[in-house]
C-alpha atoms as a PDB file:
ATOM      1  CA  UNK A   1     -80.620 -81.251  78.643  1.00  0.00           C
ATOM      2  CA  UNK A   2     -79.237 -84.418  77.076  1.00  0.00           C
ATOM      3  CA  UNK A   3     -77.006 -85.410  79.941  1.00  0.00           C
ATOM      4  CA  UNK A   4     -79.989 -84.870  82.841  1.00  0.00           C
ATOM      5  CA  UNK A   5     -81.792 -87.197  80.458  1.00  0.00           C
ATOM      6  CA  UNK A   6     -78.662 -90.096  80.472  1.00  0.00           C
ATOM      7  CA  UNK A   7     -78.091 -89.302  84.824  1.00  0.00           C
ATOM      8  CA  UNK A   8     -81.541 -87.875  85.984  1.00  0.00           C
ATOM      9  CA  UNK A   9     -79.593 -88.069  89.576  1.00  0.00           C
ATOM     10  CA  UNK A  10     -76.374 -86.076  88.795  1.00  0.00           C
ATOM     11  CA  UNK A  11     -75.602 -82.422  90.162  1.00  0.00           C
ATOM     12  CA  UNK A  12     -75.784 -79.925  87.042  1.00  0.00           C
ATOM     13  CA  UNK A  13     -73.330 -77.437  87.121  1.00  0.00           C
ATOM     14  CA  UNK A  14     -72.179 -74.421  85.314  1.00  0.00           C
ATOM     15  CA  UNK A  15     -68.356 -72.477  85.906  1.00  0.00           C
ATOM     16  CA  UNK A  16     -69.338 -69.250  85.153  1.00  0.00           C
ATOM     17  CA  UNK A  17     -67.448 -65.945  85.106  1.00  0.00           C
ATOM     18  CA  UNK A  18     -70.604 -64.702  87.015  1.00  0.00           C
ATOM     19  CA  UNK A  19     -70.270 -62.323  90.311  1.00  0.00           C
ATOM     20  CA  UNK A  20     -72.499 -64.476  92.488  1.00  0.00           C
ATOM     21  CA  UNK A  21     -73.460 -67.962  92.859  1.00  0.00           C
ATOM     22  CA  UNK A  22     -77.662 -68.767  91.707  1.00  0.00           C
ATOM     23  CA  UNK A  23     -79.656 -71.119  90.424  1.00  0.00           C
ATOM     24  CA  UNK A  24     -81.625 -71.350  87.614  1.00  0.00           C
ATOM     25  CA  UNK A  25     -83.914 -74.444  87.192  1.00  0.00           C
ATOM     26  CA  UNK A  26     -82.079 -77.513  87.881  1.00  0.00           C
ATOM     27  CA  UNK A  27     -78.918 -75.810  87.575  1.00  0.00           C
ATOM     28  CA  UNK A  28     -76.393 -74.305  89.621  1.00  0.00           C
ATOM     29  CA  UNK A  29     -74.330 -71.477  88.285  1.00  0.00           C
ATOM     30  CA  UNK A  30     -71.203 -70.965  90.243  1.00  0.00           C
ATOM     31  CA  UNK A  31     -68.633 -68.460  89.613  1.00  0.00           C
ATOM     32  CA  UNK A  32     -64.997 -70.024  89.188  1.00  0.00           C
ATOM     33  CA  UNK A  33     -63.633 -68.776  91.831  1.00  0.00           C
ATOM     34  CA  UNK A  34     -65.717 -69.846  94.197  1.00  0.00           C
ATOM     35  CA  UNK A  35     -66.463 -73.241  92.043  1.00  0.00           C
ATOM     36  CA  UNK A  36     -62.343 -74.141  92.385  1.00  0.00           C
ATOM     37  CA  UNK A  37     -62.425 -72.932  95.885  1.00  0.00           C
ATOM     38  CA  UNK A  38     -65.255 -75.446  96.894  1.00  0.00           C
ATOM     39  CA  UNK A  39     -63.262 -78.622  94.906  1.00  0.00           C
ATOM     40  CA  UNK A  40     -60.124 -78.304  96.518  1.00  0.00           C
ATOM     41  CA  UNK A  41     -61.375 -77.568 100.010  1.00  0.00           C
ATOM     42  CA  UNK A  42     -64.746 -79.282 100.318  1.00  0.00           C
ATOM     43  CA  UNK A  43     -65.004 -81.135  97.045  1.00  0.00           C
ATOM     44  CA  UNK A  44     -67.823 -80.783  94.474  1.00  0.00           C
ATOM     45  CA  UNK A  45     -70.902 -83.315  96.007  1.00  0.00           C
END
């Protein structure tokens, strides 16, 4: 993971077309839906 490397502090993030939302590692995997959902009414932190 080059970019967790460059910003060890930075949120890592994958869209998916997954059913549910998890986490594996470091990373979240949210599904799009949900993921577009979240920036426009709580924003992505």
């Amino acid at each position: 993971m080059a970019i967790h490397q460059n910003f060890p502090d930075a949120r890592l993030i994958i869209v998916s077309l997954d059913k549910y939302r998890r986490k594996m590692n470091d990373v979240d995997i949210i599904p799009a839906t949900e993921f577009l959902q979240d920036l426009w009414q709580r924003g992505i932190v």
